[in-house]
Structures are given as structure tokens and as C-alpha cells.
N, C-alpha and C. Protein backbone atom coordinates (compact mmCIF):
# COMPACT_ATOMS: atom_id res chain seq x y z
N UNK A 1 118.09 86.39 79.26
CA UNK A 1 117.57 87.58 78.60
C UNK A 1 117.93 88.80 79.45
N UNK A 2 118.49 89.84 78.57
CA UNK A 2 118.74 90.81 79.35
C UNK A 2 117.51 91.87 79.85
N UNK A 3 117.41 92.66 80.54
CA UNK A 3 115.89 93.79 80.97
C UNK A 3 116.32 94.88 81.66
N UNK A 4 115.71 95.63 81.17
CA UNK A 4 116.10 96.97 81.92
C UNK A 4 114.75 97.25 82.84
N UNK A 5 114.87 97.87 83.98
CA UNK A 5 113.90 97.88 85.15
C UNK A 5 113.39 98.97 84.64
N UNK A 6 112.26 99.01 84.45
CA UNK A 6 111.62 100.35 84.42
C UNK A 6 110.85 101.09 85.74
N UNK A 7 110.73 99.74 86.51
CA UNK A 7 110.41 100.70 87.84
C UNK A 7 110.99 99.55 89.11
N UNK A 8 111.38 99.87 90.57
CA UNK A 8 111.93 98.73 91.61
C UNK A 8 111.11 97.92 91.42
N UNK A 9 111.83 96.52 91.49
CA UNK A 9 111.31 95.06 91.52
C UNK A 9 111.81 94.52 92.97
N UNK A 10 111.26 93.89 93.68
CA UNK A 10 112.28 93.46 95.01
C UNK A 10 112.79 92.10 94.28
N UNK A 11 113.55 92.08 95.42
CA UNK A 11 114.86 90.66 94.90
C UNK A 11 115.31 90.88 93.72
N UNK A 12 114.98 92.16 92.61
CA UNK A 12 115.78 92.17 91.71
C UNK A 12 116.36 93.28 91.19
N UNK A 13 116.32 94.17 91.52
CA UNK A 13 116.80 95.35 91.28
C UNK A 13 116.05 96.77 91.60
N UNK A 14 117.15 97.87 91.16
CA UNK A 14 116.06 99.07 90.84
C UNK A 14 115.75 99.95 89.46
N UNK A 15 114.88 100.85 89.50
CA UNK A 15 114.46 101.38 88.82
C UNK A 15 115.76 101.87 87.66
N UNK A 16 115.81 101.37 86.37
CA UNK A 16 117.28 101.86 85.20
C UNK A 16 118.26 100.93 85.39
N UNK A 17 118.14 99.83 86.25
CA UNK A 17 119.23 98.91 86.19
C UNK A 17 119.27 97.70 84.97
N UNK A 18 119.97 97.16 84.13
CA UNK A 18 120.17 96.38 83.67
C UNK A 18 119.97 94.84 84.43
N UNK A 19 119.35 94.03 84.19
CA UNK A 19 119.72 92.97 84.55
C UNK A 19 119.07 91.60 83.86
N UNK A 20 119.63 90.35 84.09
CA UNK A 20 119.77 89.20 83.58
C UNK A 20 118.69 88.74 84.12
N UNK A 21 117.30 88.35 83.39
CA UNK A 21 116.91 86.87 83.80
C UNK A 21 116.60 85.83 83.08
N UNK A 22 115.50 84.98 83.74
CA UNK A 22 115.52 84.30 82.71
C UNK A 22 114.08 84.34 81.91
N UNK A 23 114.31 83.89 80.36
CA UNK A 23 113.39 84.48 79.04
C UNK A 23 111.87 84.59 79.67
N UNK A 24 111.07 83.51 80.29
CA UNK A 24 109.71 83.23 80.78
C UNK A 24 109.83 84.52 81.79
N UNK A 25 110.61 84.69 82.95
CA UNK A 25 110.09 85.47 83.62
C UNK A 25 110.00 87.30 83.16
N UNK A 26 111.26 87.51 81.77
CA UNK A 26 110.90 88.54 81.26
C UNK A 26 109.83 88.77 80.54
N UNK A 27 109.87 87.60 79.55
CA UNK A 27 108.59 87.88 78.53
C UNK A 27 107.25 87.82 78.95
N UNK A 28 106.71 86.91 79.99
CA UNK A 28 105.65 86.39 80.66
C UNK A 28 104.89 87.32 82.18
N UNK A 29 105.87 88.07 82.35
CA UNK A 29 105.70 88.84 83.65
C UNK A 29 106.33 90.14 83.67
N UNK A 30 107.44 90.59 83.77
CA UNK A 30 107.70 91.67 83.77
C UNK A 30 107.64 92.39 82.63
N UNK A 31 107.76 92.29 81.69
CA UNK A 31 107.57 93.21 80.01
C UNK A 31 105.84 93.28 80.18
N UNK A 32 105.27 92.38 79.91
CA UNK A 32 103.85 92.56 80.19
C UNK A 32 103.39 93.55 81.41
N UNK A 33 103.74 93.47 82.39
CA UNK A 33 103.16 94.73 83.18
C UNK A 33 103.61 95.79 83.48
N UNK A 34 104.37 96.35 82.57
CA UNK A 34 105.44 97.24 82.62
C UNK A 34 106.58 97.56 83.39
N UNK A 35 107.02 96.65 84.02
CA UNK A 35 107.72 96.39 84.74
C UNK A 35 109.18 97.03 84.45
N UNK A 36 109.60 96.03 82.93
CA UNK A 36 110.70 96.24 82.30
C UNK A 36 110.41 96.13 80.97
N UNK A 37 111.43 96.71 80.20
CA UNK A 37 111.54 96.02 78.57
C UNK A 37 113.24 95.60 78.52
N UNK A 38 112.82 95.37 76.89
CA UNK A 38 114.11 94.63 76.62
C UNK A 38 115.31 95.69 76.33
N UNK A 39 116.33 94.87 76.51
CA UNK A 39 117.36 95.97 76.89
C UNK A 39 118.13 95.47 75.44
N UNK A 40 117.53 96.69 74.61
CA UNK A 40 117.89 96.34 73.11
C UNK A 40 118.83 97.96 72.98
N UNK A 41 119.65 98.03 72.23
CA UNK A 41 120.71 99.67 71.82
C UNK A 41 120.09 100.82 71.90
N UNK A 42 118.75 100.74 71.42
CA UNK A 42 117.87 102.45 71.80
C UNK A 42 117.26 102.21 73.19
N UNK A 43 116.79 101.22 73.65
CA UNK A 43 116.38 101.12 74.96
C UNK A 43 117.59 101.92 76.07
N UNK A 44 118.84 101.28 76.06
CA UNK A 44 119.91 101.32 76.62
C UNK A 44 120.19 102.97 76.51
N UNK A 45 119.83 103.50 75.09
CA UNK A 45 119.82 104.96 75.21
C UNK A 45 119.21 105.83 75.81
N UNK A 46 117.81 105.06 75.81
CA UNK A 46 116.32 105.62 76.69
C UNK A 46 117.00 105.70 78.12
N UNK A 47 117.12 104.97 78.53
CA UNK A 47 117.76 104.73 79.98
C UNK A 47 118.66 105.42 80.54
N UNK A 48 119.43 106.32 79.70
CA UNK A 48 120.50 107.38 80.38
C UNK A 48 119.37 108.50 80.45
N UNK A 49 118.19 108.83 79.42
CA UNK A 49 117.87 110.32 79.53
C UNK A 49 116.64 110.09 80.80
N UNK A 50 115.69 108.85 80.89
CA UNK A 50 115.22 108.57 81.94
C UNK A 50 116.03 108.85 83.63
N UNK A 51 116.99 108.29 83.91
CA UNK A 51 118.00 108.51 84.79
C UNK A 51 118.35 109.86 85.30
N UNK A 52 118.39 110.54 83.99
CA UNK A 52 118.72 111.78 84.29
C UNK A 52 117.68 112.65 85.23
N UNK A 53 116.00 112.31 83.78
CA UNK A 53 115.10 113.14 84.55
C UNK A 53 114.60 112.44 85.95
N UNK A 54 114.88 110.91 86.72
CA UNK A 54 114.70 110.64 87.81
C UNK A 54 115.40 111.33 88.76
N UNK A 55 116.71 111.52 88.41
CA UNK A 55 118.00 112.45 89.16
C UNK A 55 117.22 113.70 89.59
N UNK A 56 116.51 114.49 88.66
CA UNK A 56 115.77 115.97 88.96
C UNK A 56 114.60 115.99 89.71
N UNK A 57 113.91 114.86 89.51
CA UNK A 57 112.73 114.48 89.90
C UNK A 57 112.83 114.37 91.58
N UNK A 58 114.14 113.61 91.81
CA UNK A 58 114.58 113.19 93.07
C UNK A 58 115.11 114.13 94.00
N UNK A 59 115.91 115.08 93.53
CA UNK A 59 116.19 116.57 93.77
C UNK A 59 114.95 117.59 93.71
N UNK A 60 114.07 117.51 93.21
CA UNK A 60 113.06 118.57 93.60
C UNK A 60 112.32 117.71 94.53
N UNK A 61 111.73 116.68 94.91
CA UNK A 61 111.01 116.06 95.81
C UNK A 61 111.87 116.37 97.37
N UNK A 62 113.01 116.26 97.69
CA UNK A 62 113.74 116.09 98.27
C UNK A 62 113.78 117.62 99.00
N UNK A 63 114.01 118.49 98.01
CA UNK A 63 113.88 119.81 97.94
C UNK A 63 112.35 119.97 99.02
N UNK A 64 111.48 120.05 98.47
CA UNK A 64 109.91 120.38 98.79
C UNK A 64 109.80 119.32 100.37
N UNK A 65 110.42 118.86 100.17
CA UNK A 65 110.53 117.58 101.65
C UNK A 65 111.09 118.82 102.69
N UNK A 66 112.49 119.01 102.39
CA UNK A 66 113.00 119.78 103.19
C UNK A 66 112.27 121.12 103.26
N UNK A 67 111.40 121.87 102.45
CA UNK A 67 111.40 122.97 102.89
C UNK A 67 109.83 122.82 104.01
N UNK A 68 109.06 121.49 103.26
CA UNK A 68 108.20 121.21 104.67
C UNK A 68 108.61 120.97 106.14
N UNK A 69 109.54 120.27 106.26
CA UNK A 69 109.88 119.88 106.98
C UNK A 69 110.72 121.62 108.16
N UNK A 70 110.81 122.39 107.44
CA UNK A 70 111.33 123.68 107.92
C UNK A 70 110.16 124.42 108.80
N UNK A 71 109.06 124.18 107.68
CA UNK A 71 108.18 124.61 108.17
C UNK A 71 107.62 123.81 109.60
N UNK A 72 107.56 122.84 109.58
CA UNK A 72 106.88 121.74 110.72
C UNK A 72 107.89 121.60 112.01
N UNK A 73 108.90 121.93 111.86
CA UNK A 73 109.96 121.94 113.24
C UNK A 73 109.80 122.62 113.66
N UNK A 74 108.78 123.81 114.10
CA UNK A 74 108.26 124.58 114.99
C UNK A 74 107.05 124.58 114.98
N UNK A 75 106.17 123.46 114.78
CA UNK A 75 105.00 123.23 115.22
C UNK A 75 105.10 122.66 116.72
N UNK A 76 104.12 122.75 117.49
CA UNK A 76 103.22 121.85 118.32
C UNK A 76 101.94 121.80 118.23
N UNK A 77 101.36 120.86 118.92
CA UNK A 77 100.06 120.58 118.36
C UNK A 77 99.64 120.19 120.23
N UNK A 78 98.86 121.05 120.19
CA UNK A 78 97.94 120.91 121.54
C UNK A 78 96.62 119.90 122.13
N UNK A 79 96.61 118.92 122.34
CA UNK A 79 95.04 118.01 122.65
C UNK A 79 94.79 117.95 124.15
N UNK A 80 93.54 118.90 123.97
CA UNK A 80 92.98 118.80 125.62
C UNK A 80 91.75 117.91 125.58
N UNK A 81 91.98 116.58 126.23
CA UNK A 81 90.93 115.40 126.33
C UNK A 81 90.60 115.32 127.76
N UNK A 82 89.67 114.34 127.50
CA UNK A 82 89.40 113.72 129.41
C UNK A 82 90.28 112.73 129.53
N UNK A 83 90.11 112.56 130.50
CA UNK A 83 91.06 111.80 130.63
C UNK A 83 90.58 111.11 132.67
N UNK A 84 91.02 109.96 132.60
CA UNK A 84 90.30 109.04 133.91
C UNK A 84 91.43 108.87 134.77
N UNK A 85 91.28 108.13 135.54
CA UNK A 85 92.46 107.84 136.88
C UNK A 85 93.43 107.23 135.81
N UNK A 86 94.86 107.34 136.36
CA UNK A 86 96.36 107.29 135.84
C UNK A 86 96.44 108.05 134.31
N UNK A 87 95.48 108.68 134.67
CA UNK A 87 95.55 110.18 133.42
C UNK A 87 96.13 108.95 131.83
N UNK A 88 94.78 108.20 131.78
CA UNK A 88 94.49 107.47 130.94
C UNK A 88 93.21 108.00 130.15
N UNK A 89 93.19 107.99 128.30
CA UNK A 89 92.14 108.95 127.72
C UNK A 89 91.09 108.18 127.80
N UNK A 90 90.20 108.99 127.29
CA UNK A 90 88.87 108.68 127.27
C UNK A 90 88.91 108.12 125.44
N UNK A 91 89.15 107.12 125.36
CA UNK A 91 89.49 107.22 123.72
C UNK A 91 90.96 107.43 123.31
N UNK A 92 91.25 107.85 122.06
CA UNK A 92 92.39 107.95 121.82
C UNK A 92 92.93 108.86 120.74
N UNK A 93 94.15 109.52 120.39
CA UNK A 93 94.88 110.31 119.62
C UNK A 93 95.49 109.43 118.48
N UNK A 94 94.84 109.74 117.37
CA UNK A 94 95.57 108.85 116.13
C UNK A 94 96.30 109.55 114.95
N UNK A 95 96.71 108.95 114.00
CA UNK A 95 97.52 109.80 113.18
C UNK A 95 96.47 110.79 112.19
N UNK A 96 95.30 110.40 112.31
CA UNK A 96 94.30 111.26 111.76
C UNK A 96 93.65 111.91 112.48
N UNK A 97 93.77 112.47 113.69
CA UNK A 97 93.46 113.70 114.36
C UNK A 97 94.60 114.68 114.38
N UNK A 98 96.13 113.92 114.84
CA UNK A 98 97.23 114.23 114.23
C UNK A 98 96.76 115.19 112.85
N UNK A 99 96.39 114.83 111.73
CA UNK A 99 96.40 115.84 110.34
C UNK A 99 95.56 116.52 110.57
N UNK A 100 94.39 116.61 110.77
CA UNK A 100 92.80 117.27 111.25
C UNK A 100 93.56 118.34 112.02
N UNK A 101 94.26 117.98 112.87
CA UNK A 101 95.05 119.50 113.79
C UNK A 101 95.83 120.13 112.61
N UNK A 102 97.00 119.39 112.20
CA UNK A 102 98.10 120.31 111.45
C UNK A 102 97.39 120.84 110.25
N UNK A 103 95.92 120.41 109.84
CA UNK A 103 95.53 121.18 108.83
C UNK A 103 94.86 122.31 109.33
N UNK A 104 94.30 122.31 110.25
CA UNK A 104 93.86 123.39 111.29
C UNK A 104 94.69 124.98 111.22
N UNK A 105 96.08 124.68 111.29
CA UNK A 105 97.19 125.12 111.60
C UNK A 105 97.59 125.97 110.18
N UNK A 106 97.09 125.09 109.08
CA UNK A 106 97.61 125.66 107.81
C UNK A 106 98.44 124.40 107.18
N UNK A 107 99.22 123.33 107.79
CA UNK A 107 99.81 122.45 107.38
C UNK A 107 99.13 121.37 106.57
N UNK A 108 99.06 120.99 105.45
CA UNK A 108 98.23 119.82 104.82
C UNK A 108 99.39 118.54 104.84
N UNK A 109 99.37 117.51 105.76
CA UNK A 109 99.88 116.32 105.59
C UNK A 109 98.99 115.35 106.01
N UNK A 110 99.14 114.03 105.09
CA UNK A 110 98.82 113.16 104.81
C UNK A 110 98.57 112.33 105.70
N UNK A 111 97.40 111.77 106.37
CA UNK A 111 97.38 110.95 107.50
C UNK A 111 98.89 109.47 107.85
N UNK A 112 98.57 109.35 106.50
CA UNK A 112 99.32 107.94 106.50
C UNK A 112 101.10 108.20 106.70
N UNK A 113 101.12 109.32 106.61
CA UNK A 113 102.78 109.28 106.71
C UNK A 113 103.62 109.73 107.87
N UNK A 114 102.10 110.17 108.53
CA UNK A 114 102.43 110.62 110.06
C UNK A 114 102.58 108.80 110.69
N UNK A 115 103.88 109.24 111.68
CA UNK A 115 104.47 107.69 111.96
C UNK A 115 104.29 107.31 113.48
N UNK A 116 102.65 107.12 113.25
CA UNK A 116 102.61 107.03 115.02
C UNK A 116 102.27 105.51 115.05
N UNK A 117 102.64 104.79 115.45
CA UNK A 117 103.04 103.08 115.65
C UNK A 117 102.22 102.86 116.44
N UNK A 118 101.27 103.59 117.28
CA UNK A 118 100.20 102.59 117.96
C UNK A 118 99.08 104.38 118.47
N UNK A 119 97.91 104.31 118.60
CA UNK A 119 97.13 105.54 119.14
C UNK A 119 97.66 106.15 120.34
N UNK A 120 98.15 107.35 120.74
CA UNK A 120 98.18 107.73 122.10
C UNK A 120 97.04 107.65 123.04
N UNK A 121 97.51 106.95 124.08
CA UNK A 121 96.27 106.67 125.08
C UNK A 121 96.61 107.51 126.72
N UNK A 122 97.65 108.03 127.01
CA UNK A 122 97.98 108.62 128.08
C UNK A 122 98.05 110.26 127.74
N UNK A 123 98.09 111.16 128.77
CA UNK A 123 98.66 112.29 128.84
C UNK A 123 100.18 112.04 129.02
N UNK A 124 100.67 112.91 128.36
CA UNK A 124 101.83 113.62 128.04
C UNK A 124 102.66 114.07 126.72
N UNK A 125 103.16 113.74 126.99
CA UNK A 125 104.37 114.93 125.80
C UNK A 125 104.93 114.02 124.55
N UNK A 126 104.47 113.37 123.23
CA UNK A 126 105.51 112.85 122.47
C UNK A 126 105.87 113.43 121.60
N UNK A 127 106.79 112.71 120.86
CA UNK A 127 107.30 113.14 119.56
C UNK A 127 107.23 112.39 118.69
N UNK A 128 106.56 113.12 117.13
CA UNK A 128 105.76 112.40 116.35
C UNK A 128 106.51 112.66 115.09
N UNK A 129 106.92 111.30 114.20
CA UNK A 129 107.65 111.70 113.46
C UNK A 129 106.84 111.63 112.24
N UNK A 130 107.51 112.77 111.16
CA UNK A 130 106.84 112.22 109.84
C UNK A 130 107.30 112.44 109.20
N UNK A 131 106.87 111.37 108.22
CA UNK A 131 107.59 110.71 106.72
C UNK A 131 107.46 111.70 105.49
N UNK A 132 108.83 112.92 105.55
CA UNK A 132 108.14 113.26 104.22
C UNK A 132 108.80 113.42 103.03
N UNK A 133 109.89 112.30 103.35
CA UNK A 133 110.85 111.81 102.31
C UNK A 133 111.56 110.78 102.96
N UNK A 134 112.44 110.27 102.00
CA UNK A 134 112.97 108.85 102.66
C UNK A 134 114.53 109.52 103.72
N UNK A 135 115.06 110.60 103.30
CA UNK A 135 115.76 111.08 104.28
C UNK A 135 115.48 112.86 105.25
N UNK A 136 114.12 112.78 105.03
CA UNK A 136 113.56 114.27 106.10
C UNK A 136 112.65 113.14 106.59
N UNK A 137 112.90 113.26 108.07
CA UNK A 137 111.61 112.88 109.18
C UNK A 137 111.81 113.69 110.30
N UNK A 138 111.31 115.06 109.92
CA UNK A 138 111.01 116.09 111.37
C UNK A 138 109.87 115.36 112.22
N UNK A 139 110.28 116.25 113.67
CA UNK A 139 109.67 115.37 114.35
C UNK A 139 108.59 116.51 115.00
N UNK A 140 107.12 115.94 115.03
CA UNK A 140 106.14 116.95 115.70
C UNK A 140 106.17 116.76 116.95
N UNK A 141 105.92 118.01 118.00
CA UNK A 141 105.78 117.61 119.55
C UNK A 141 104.00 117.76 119.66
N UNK A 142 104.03 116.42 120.38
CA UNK A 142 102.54 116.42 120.48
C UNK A 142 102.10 116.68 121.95
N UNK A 143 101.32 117.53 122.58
CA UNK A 143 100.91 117.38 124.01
C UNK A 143 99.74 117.25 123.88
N UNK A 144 99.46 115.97 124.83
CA UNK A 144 98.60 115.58 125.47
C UNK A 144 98.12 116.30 126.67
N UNK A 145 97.05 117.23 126.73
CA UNK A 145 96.98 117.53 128.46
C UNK A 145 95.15 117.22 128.78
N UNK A 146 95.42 117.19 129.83
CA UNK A 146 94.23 117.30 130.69
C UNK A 146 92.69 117.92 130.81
N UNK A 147 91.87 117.67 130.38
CA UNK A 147 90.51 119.20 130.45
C UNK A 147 90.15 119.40 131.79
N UNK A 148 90.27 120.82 132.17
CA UNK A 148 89.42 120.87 133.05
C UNK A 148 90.44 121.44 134.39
């Protein structure tokens, strides 16, 4: 049976692609949750003007990515903590104090897309990247310093 993707499937395609499977797993699973439909002559038509408006969709997201991202390459973001012998914190810096600051600032981003892979627990200087498209990841400088 043929199917057109209506949105990414893993192991099987992406979003407007045509593809082959077999009848149970179209009719039984993917058509049912909207996954895909059948890739019948007006479908196949649907599918070029869909494409198109994903094309624009993808270009203005991309757009608004980059012009955040203009804005955020001259941020820093300042945290004055305690901090104990080997200037180790008292606690820790996460990607949601991370936003709590940059909204401070005027910046509204999303905890979850700030890409910090484990809490900062030391003083000093990193660089914090964030996700705000699949090809813009400006990077924030974060300092860590000392109170007192």
C-alpha cells in the first residue's frame, strides 16, 4: 500500500514523502492517527501545495531563529553565588535560572532549549548553547563569580 507521510515517522520517512508499506501497518496504525493517508491522485495533489506552505513555514521559523539569535550573541549573563573551598557552589546553576536571568534582561527563552548537559557547579566562565533552530545555536557566555 502506498502512504503519504503527513508528519516524520522514524525508520520511515519524512513529513510529504511517498512511501510503500505494508496494508495492516497503513490501515491499522498510521491512517488512524494521522500519521499518513492514502496516496490516492488528489492526495498526491494535496501534497505539492502542503510542501510548499512547509517550505515558508520553514523559512520564516528559520528567519525569527536567526534574528534571535542576533539578538543573544551579545548577551552575558552574570551569577554571583557562594561558593566553598575549590570555588565549588553552594548549590547549583541550571538551565532554568539560565531563562529567569535572560528574561530579566528582556530575552524570553524557553528553559528546555537552553543546552546545558549537566548544572554548573564551579566558578567560572562557560559557554551556553541554545537551541533555537535546528541550524542557529548561538552561544551564551555565562559567568560564574564569587560573592563577596
Amino acid at each position: 500500500m502506498e502512504i503519504i507521510l503527513r508528519q516524520d515517522v522514524t525508520d520511515l520517512g519524512r513529513a510529504g514523502e511517498i512511501v510503500s508499506v505494508r496494508d495492516g501497518y497503513g490501515r491499522n496504525y498510521l491512517i488512524p492517527r494521522g500519521l499518513a493517508y492514502a496516496a490516492t491522485a488528489g492526495n498526491k495533489a494535496r501534497v505539492v501545495g502542503e510542501a510548499k506552505r512547509r517550505g515558508e513555514l520553514l523559512v520564516q521559523q528559520k528567519s525569527d531563529a536567526e534574528n534571535a539569535a542576533a539578538a543573544l550573541a551579545n548577551v552575558d549573563l552574570t551569577f554571583t553565588v557562594n561558593a566553598g573551598e575549590g570555588d565549588k557552589l553552594f548549590g547549583s546553576i541550571t538551565s532554568a535560572d539560565i531563562a529567569a536571568k535572560l528574561a530579566e534582561l528582556g530575552h524570553t527563552v524557553d528553559k528546555r532549549i537552553i543546552d546545558l548537559p549537566e548544572p554548573i557547579k564551579m566558578i567560572g566562565v562557560y559557554k551556553v548553547p541554545v537551541r533555537l533552530h535546528a541550524d542557529v545555536r548561538p552561544e551564551l557566555r555565562v559567568w560564574v563569580v564569587k560573592a563577596g
